[in-house]
C-alpha atoms as a PDB file:
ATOM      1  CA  UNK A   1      72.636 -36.977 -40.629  1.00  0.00           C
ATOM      2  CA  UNK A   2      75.230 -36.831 -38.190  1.00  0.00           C
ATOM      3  CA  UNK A   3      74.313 -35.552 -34.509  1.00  0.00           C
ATOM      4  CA  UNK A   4      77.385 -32.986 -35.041  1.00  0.00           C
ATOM      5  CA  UNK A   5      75.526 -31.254 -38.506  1.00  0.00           C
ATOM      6  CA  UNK A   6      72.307 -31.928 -36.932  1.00  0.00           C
ATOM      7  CA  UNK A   7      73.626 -29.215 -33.893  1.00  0.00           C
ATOM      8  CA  UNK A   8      75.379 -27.311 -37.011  1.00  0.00           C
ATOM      9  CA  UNK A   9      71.776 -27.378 -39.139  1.00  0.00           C
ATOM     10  CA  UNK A  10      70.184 -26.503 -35.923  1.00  0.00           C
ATOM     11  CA  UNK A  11      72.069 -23.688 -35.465  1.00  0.00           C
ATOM     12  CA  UNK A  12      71.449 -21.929 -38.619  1.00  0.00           C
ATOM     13  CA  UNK A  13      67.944 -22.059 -38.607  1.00  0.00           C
ATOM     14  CA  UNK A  14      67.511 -20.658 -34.655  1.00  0.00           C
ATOM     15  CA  UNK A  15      69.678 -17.541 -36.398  1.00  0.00           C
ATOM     16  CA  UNK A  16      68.822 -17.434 -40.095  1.00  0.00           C
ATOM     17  CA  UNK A  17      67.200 -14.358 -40.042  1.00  0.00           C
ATOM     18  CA  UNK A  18      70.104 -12.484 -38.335  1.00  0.00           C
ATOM     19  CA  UNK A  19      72.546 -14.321 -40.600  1.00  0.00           C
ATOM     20  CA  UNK A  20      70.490 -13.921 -43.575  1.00  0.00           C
ATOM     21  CA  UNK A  21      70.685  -9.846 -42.328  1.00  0.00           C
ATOM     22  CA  UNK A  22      74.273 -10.160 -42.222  1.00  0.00           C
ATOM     23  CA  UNK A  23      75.325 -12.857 -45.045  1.00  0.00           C
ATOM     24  CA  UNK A  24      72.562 -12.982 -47.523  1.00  0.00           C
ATOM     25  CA  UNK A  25      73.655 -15.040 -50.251  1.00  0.00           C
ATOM     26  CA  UNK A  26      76.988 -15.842 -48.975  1.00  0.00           C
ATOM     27  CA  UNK A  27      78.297 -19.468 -48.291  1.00  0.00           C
ATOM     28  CA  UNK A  28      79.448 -20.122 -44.492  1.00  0.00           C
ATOM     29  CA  UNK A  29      80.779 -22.159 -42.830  1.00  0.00           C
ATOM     30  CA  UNK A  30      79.497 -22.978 -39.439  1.00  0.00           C
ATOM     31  CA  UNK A  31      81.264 -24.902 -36.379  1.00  0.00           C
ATOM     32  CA  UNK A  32      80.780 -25.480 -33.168  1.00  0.00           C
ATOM     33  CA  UNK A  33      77.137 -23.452 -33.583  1.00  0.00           C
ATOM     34  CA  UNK A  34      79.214 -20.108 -34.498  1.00  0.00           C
ATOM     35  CA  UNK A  35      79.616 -18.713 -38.186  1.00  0.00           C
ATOM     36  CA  UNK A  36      84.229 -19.488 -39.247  1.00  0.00           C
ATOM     37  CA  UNK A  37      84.319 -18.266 -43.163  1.00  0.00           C
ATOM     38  CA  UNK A  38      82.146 -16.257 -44.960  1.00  0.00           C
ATOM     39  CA  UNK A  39      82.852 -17.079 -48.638  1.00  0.00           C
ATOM     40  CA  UNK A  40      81.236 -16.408 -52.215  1.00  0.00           C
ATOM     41  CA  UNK A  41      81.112 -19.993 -53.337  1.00  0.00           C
ATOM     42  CA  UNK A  42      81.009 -23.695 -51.932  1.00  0.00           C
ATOM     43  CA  UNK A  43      84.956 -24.701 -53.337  1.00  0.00           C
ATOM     44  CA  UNK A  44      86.787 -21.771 -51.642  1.00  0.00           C
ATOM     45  CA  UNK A  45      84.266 -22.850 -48.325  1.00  0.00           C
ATOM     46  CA  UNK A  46      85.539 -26.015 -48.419  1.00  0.00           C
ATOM     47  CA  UNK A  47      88.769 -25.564 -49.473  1.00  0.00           C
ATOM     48  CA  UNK A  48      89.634 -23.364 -46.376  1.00  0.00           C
ATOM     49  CA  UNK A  49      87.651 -25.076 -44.113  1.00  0.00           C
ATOM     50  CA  UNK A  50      89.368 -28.451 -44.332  1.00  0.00           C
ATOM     51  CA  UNK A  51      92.465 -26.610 -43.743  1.00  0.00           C
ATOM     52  CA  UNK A  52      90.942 -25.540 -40.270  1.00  0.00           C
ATOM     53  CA  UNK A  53      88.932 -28.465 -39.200  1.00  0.00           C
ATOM     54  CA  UNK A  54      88.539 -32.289 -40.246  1.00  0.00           C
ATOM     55  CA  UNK A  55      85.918 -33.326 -42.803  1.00  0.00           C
ATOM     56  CA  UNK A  56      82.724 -33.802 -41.084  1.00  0.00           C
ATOM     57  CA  UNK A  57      83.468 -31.528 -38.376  1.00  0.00           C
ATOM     58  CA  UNK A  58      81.732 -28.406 -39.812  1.00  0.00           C
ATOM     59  CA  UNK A  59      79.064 -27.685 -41.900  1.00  0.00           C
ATOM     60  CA  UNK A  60      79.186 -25.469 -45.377  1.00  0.00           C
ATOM     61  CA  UNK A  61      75.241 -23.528 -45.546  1.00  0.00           C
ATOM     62  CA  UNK A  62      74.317 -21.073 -48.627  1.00  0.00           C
ATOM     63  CA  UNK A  63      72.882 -18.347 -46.568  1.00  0.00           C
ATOM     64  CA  UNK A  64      69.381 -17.058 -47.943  1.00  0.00           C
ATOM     65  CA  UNK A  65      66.248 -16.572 -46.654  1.00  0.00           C
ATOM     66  CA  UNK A  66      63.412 -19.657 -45.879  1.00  0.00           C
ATOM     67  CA  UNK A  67      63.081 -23.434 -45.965  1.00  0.00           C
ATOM     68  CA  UNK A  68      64.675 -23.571 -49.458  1.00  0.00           C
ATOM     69  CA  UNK A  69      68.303 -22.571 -47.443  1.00  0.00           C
ATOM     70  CA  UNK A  70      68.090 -26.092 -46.103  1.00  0.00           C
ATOM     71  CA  UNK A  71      65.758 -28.222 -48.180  1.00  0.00           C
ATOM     72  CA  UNK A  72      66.290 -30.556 -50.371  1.00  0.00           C
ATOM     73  CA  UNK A  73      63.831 -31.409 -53.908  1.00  0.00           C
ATOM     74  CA  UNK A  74      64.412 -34.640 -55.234  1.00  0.00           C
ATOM     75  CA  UNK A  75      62.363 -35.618 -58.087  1.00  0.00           C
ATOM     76  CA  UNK A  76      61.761 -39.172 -59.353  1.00  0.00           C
ATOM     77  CA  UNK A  77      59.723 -37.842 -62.928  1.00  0.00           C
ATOM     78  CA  UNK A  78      61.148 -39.904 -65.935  1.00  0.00           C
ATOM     79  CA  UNK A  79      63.074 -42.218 -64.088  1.00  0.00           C
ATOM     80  CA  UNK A  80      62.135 -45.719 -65.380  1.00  0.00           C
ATOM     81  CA  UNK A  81      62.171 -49.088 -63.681  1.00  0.00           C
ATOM     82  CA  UNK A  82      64.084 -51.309 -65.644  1.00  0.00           C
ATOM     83  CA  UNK A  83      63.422 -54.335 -63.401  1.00  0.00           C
ATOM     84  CA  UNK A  84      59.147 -54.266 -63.932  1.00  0.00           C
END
């Protein structure tokens, strides 16, 4: 992760109760560690942020409440190794 989204990632978490308050279930987009578009899905987020700020500049976050706002599952059950 890039030092930029870590400061971005960083952000929301330090204030994730007050945006959760403010935003719950919204999708926002955060820059510069401050909240730019409040939106009700991830295309219109991204589709009016990159008219605002170069990809990889800001950060698109659902905005809900606990560790599952910014964790990722991955699961590896019935994947099979074709090489053994």
């Amino acid at each position: 992760m890039s030092l930029l989204l870590e400061k971005e990632l960083e952000y929301f978490k330090k204030n994730q109760d007050n945006l959760v308050k403010k935003y719950n279930g919204k999708i926002l987009v955060l820059h510069n560690q401050e909240v730019v578009g409040i939106f009700d899905n991830n295309l219109q987020a991204y589709q009016d942020a990159k008219k605002h700020f170069k990809p990889g500049t800001f950060m698109i976050q659902k905005c809900i409440p606990g560790s599952e706002a910014y964790t990722v599952h991955i699961s590896t059950l019935g994947i099979i190794d074709a090489g053994n």
